[in-house]
C-alpha atoms as a PDB file:
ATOM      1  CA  UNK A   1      -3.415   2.445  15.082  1.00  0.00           C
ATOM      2  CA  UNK A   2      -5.058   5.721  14.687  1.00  0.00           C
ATOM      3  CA  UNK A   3      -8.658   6.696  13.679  1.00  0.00           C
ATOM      4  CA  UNK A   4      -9.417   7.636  10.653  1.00  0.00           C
ATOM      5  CA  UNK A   5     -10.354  11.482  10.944  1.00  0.00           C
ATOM      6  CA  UNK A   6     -13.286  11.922   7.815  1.00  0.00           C
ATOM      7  CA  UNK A   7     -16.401  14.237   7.492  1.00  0.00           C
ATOM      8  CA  UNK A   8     -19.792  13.402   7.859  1.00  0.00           C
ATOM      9  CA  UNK A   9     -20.193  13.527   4.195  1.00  0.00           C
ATOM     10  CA  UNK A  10     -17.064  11.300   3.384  1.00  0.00           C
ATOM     11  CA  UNK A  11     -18.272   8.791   5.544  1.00  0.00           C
ATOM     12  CA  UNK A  12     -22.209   9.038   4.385  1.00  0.00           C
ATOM     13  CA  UNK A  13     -20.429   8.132   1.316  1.00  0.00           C
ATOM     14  CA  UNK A  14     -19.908   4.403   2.772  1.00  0.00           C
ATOM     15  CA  UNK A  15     -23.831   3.725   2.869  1.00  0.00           C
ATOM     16  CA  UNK A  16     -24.913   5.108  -0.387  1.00  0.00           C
ATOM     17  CA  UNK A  17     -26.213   3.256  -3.212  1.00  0.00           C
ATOM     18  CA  UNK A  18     -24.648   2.907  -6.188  1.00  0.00           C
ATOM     19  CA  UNK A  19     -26.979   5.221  -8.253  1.00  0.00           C
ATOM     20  CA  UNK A  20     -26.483   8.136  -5.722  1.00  0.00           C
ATOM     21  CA  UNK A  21     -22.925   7.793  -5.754  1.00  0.00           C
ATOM     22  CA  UNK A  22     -22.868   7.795  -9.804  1.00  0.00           C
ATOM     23  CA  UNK A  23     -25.045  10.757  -9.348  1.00  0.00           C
ATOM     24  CA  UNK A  24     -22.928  12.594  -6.745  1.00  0.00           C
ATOM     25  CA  UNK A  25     -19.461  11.728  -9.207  1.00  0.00           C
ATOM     26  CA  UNK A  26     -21.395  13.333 -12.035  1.00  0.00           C
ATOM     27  CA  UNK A  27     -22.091  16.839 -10.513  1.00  0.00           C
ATOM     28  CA  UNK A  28     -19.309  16.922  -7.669  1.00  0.00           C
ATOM     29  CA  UNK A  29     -16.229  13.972  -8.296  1.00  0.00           C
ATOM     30  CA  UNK A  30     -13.692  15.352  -5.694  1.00  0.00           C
ATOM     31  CA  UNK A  31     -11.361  12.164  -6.470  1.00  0.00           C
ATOM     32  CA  UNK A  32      -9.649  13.785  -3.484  1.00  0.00           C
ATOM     33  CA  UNK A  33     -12.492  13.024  -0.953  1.00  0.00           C
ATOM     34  CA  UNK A  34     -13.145   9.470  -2.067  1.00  0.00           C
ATOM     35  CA  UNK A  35      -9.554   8.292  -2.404  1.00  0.00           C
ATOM     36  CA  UNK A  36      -9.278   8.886   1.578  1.00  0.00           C
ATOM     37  CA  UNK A  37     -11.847   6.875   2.097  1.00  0.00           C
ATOM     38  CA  UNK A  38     -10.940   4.295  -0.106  1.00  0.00           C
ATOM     39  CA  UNK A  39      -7.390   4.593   1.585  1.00  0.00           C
ATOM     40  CA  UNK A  40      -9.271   4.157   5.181  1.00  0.00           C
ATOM     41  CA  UNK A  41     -11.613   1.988   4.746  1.00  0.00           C
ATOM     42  CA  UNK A  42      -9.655  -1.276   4.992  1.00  0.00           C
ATOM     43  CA  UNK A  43      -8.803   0.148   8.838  1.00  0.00           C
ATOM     44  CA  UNK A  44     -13.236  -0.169   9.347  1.00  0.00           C
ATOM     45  CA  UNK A  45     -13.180  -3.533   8.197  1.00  0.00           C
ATOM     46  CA  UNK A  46     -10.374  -4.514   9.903  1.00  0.00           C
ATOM     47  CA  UNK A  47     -12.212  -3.083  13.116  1.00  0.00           C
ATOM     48  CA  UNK A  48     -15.304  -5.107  12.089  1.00  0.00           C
ATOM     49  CA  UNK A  49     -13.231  -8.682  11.098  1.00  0.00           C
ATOM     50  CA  UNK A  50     -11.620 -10.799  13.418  1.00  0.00           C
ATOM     51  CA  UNK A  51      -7.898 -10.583  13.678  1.00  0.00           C
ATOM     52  CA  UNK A  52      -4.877 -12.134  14.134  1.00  0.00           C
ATOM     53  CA  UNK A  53      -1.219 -12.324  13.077  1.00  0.00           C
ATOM     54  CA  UNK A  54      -0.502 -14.137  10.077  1.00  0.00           C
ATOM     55  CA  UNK A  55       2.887 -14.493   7.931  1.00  0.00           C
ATOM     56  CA  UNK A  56       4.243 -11.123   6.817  1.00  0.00           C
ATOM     57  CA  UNK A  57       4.689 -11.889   3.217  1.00  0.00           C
ATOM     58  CA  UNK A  58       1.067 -13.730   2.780  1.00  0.00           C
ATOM     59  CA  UNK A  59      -1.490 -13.030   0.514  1.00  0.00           C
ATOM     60  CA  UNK A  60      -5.064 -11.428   1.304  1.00  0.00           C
ATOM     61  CA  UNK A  61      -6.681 -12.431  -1.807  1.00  0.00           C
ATOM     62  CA  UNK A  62      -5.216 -16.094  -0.407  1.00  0.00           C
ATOM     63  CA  UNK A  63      -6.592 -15.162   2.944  1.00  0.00           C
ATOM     64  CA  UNK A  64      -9.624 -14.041   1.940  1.00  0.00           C
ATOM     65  CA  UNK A  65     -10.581 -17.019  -0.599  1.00  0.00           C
ATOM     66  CA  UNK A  66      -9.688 -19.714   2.550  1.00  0.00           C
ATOM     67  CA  UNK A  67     -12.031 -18.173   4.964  1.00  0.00           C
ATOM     68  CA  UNK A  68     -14.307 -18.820   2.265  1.00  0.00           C
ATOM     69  CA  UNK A  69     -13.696 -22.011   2.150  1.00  0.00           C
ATOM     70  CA  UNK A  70     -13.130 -22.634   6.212  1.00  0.00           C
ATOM     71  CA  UNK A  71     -13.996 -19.653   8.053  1.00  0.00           C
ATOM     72  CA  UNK A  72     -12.295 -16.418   9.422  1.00  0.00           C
ATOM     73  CA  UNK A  73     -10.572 -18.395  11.793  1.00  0.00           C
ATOM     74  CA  UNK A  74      -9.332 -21.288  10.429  1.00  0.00           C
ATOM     75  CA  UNK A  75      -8.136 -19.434   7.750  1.00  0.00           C
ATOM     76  CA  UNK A  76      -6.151 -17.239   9.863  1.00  0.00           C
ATOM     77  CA  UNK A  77      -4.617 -20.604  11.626  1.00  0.00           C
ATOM     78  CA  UNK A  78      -3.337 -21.572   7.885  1.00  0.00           C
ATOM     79  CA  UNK A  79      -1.317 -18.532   7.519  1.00  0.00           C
ATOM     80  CA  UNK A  80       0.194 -17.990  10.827  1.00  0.00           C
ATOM     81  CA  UNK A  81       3.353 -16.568  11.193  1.00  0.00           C
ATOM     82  CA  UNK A  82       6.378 -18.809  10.506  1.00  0.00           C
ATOM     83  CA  UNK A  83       8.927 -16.616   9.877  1.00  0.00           C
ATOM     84  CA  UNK A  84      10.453 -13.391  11.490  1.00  0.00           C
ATOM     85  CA  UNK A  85       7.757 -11.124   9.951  1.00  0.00           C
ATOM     86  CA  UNK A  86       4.508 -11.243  11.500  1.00  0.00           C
ATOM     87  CA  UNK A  87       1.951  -9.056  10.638  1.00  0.00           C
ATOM     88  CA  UNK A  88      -1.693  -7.969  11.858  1.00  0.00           C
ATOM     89  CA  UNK A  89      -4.845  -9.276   9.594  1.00  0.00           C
ATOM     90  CA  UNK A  90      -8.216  -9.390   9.606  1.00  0.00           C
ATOM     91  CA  UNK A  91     -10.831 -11.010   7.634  1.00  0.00           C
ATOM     92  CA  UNK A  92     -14.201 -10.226   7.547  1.00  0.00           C
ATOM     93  CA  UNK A  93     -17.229 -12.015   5.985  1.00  0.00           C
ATOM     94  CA  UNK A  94     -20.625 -11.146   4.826  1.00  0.00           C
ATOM     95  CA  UNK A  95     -22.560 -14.489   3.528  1.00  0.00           C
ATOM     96  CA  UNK A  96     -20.027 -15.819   0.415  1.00  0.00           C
ATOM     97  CA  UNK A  97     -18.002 -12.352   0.712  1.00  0.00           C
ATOM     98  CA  UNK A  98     -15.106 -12.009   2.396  1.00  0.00           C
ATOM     99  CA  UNK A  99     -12.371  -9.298   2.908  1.00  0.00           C
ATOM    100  CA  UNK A 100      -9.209  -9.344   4.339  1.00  0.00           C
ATOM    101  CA  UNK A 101      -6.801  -6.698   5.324  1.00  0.00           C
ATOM    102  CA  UNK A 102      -3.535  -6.012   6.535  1.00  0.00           C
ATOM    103  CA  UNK A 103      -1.587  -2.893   7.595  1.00  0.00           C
ATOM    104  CA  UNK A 104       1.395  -1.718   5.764  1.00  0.00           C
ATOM    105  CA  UNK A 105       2.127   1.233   8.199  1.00  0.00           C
ATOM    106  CA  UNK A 106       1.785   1.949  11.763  1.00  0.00           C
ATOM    107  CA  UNK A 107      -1.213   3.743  11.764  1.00  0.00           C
ATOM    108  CA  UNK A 108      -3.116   1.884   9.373  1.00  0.00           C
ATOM    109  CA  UNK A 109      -3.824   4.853   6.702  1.00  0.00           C
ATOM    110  CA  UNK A 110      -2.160   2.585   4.026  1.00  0.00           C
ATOM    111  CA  UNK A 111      -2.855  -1.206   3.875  1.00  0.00           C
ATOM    112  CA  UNK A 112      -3.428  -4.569   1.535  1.00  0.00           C
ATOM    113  CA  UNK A 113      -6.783  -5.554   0.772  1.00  0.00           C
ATOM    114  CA  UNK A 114      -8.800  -8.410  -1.327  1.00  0.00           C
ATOM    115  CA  UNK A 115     -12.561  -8.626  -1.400  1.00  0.00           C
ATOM    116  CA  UNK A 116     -13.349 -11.784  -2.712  1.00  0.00           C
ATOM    117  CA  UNK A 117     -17.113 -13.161  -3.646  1.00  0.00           C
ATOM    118  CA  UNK A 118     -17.593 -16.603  -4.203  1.00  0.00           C
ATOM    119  CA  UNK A 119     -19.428 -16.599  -7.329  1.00  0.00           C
ATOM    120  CA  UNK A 120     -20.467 -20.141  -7.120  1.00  0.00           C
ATOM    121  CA  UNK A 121     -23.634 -19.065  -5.288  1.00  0.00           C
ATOM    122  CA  UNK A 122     -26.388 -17.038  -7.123  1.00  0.00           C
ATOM    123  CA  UNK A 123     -29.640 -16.617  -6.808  1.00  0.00           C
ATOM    124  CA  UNK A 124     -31.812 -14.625  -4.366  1.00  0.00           C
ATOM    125  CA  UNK A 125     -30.431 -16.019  -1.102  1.00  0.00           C
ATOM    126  CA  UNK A 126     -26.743 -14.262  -2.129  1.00  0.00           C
ATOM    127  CA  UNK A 127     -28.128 -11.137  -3.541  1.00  0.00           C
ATOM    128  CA  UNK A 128     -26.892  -9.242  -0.208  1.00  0.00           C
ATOM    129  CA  UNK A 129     -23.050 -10.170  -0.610  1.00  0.00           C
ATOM    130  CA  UNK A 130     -22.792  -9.379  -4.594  1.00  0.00           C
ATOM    131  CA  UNK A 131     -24.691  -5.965  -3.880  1.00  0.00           C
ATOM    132  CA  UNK A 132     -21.959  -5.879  -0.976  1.00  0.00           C
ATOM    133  CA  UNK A 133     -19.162  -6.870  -3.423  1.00  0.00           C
ATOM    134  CA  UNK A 134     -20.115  -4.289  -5.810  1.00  0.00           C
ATOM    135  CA  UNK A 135     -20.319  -1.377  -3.540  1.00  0.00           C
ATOM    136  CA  UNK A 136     -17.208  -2.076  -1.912  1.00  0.00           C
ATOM    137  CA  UNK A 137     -15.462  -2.529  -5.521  1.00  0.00           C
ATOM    138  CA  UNK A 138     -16.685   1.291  -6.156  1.00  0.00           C
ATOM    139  CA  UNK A 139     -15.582   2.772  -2.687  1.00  0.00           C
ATOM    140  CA  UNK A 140     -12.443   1.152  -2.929  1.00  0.00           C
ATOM    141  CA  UNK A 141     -11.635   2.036  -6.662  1.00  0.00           C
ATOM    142  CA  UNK A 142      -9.311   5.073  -6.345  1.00  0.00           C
ATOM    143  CA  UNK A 143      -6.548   3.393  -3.766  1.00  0.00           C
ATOM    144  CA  UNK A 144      -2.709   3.124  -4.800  1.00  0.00           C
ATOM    145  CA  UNK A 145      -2.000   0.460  -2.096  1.00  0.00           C
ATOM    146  CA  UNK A 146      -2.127  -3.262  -3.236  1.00  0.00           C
ATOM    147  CA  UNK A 147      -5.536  -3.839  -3.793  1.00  0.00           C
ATOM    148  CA  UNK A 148      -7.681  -7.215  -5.112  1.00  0.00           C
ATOM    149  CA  UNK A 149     -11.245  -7.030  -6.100  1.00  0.00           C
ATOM    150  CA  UNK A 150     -12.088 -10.945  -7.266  1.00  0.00           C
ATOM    151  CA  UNK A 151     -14.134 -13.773  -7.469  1.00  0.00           C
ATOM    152  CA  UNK A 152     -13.505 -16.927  -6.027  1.00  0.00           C
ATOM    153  CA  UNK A 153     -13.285 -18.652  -9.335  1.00  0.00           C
ATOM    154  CA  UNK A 154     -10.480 -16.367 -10.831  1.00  0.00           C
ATOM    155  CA  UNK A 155      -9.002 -15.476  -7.417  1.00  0.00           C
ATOM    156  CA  UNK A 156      -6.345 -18.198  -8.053  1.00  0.00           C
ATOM    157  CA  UNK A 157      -5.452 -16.986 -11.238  1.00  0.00           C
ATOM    158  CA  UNK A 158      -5.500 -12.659 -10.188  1.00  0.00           C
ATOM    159  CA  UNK A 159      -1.922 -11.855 -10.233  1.00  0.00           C
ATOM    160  CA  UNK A 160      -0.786 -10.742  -6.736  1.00  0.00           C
ATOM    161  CA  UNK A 161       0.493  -7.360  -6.487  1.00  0.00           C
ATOM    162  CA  UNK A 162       4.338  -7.232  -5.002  1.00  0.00           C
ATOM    163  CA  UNK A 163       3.699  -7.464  -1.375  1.00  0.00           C
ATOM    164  CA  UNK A 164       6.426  -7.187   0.956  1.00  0.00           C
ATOM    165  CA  UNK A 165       6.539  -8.319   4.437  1.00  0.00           C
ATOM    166  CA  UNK A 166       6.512  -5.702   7.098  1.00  0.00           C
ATOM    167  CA  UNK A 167      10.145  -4.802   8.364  1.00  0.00           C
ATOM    168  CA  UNK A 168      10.384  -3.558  11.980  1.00  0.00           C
ATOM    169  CA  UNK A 169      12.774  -1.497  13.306  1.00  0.00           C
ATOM    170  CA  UNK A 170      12.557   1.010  10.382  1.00  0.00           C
ATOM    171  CA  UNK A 171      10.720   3.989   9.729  1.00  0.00           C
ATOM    172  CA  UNK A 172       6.856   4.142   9.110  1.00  0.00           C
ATOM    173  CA  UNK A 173       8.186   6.029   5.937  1.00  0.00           C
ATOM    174  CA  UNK A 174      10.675   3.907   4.948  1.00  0.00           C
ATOM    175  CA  UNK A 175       7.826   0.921   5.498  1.00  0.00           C
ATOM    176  CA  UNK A 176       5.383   2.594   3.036  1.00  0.00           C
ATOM    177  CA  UNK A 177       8.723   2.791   0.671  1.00  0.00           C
ATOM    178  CA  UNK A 178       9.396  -0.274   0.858  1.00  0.00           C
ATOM    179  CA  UNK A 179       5.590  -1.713  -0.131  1.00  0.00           C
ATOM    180  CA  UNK A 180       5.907   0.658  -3.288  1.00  0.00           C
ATOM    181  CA  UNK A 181       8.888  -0.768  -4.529  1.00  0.00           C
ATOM    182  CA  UNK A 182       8.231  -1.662  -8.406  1.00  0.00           C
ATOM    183  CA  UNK A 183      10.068  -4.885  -8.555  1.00  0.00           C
ATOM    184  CA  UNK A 184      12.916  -7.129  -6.784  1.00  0.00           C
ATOM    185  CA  UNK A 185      15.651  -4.606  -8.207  1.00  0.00           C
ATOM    186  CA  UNK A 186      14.151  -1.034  -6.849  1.00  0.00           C
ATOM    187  CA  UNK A 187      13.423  -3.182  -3.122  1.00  0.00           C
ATOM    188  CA  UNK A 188      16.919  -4.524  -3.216  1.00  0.00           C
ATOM    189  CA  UNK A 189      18.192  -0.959  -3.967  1.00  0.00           C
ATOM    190  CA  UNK A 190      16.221   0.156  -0.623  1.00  0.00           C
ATOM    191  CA  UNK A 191      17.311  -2.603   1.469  1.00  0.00           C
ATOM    192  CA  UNK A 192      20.610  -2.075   0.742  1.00  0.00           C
ATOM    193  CA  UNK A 193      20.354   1.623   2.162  1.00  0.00           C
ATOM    194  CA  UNK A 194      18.478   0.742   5.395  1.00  0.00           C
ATOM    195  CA  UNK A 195      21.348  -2.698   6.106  1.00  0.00           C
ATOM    196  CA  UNK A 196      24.129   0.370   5.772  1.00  0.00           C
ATOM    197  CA  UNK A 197      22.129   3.335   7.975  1.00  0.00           C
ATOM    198  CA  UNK A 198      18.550   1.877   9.519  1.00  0.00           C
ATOM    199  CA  UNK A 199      18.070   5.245  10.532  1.00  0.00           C
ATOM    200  CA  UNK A 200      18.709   7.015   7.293  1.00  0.00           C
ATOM    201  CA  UNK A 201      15.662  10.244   5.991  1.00  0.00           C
ATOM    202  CA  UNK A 202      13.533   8.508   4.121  1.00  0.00           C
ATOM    203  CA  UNK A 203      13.934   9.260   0.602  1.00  0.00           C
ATOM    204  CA  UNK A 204      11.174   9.611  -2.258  1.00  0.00           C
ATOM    205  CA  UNK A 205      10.806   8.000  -5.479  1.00  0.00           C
ATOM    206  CA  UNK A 206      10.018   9.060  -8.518  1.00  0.00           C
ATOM    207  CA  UNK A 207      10.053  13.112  -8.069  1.00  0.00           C
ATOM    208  CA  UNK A 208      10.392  15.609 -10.971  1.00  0.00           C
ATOM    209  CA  UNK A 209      12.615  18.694 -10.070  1.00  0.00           C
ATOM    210  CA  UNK A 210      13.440  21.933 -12.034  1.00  0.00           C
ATOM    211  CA  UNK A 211      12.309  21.884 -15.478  1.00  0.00           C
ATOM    212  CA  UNK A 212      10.665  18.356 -15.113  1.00  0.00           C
ATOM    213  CA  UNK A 213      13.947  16.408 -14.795  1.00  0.00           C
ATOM    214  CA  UNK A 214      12.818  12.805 -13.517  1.00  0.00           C
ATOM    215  CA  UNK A 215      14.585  11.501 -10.323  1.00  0.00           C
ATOM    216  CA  UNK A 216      14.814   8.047  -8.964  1.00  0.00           C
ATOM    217  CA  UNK A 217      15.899   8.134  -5.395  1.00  0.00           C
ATOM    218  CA  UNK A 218      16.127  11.138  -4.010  1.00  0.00           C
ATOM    219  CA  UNK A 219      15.986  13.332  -1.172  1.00  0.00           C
ATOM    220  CA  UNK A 220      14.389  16.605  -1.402  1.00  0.00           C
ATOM    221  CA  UNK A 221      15.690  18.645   2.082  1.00  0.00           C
ATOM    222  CA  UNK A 222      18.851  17.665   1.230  1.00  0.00           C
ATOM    223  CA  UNK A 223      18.928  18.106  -2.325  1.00  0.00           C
ATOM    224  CA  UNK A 224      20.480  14.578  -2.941  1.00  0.00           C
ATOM    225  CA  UNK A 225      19.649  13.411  -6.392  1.00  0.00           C
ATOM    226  CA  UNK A 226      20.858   9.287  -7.384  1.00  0.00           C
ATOM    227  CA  UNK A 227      21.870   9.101 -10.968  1.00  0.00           C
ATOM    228  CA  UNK A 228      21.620   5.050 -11.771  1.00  0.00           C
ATOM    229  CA  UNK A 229      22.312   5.820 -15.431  1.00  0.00           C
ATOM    230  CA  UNK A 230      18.939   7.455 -17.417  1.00  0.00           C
ATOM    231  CA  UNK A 231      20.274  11.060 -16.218  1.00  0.00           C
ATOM    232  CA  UNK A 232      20.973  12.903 -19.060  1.00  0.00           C
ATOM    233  CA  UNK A 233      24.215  15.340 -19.232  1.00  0.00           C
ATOM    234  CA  UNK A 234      21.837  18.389 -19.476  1.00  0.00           C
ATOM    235  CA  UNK A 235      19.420  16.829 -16.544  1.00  0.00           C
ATOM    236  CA  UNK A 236      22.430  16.243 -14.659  1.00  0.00           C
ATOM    237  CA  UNK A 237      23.760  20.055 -14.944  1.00  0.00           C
ATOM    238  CA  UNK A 238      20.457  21.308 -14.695  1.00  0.00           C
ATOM    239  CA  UNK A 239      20.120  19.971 -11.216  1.00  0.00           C
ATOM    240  CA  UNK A 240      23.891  20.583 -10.042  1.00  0.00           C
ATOM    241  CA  UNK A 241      23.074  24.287 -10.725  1.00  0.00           C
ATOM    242  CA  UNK A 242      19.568  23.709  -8.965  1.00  0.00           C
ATOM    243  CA  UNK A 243      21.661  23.278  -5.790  1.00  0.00           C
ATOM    244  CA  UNK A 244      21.426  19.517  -6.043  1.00  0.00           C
ATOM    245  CA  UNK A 245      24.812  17.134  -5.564  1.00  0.00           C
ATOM    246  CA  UNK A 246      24.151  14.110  -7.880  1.00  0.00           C
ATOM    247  CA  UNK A 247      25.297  10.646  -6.818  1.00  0.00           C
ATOM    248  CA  UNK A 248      26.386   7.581  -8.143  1.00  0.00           C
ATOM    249  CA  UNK A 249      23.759   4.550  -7.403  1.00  0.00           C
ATOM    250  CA  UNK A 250      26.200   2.939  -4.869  1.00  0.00           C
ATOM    251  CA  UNK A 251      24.627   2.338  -1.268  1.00  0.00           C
ATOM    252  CA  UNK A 252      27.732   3.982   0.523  1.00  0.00           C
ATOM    253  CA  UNK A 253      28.262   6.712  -1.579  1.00  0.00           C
ATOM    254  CA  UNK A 254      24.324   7.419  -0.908  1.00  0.00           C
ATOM    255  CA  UNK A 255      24.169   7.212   2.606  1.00  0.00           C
ATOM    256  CA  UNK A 256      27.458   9.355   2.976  1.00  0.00           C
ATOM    257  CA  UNK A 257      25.960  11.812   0.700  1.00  0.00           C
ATOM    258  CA  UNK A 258      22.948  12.019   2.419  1.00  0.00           C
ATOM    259  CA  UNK A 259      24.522  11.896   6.012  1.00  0.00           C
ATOM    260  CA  UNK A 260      26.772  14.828   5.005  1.00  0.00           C
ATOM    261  CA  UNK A 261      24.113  17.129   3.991  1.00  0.00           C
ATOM    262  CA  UNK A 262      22.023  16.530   7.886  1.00  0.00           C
ATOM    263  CA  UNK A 263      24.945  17.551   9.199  1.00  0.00           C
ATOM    264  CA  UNK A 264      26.026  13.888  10.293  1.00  0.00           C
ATOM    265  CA  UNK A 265      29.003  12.487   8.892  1.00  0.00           C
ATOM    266  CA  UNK A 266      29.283   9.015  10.729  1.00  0.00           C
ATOM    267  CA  UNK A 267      26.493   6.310  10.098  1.00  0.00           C
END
């Protein structure tokens, strides 16, 4: 994994209270700034946690709520890898907080996380871990990756987001892809491409082109547009005379379309 590369003032950001950091949002938001370090900061308390590999397609707000229950370490036991997707965790706990984390790509800038507080315990003695709950809910607040922020006593009930095990073998961009899928249907579609050509670009989702005609799959060097049906006639001659060649949502056509326009004909 790589380090996180943030300025002094991103990472002063991590030990503010909450009042200066309302304060600081009010005369200088940058949503920029703070949603790298809301993007990084699982990596620092992955660094800080104790680690281990667990089952590709388990989930941290499950992680987290066991080593509540039995510790960092026994919790990681319960969710060792069975399968043929093992992935790196960690879980860290302050008092009745814990946090667990898990890489999605290779160098750790996008990952799952849950922070879960066991809100069974008030009073004085736990003041330290909701204070901690709360700040970390702000820092973390502007990430796109699967994130949980819970308490223990609605953590079984907080729908999980879609969380995919980690494939190897296939790009770190195509890995990213893959955790962003929206359902079964759009991860299928992917899957399909990368069992034809594992080594195929990556393509990008969800791209508007020309006059703000939406795209599905795509891929953007090689002008390759997939039409699964929503294209319009006009969207579909508007890109065509972009320079784009439109598709048909079938796997081979895709990867022959896409193959042909690098230059490589044979997958």
């Amino acid at each position: 994994m790589q380090h996180a590369h943030l300025s002094p003032k991103a990472v002063d950001r991590l030990t503010r209270t909450g009042l200066d950091s309302l304060v600081e949002w009010i005369n200088e938001p940058d949503p920029d700034a703070r949603a790298e370090v809301a993007s990084w900061l699982p990596l620092m308390l992955m660094a800080a946690g104790q680690q281990g590999q667990i089952d590709g397609a388990a989930d941290p707000a499950a992680l987290a709520q066991a080593s509540l229950a039995s510790g960092p370490a026994a919790a990681l036991e319960t969710y060792a890898p069975h399968g043929d997707s093992p992935g790196l965790a960690s879980v860290y706990t302050h008092g009745t907080l814990a946090v667990a984390a898990q890489p999605i790509n290779n160098d750790g800038s996008r990952s799952r996380i849950a922070v879960v507080l066991d809100d069974a315990q008030v009073g004085l003695a736990e003041s330290d871990a909701w204070r901690a709950w709360l700040h970390l809910s702000n820092l973390l607040a502007l990430r796109t990756d699967p994130t949980v922020i819970s308490v223990a006593s609605a953590a079984a009930a907080t729908p999980t987001a879609d969380l995919q095990p980690v494939v190897e073998d296939v790009s770190v961009e195509w890995q990213a892809l893959r955790a962003d899928a929206i359902d079964e249907d759009e991860l299928a579609r992917l899957d399909a491409l990368l069992a034809l050509d594992p080594t195929l670009p990556a393509t990008v989702l969800g791209e508007e082109v020309g006059d703000g005609v939406p795209l599905g799959l795509a891929w953007l060097e090689e002008r390759v547009a997939v039409d699964d049906g929503d294209l319009q006639e006009d969207e579909r001659s508007s890109l065509e005379e972009l320079g784009w060649r439109v598709v048909p949502a079938e796997p081979a056509t895709i990867c022959a379309a896409v193959r042909e326009a690098t230059g490589v004909k044979e997958y």
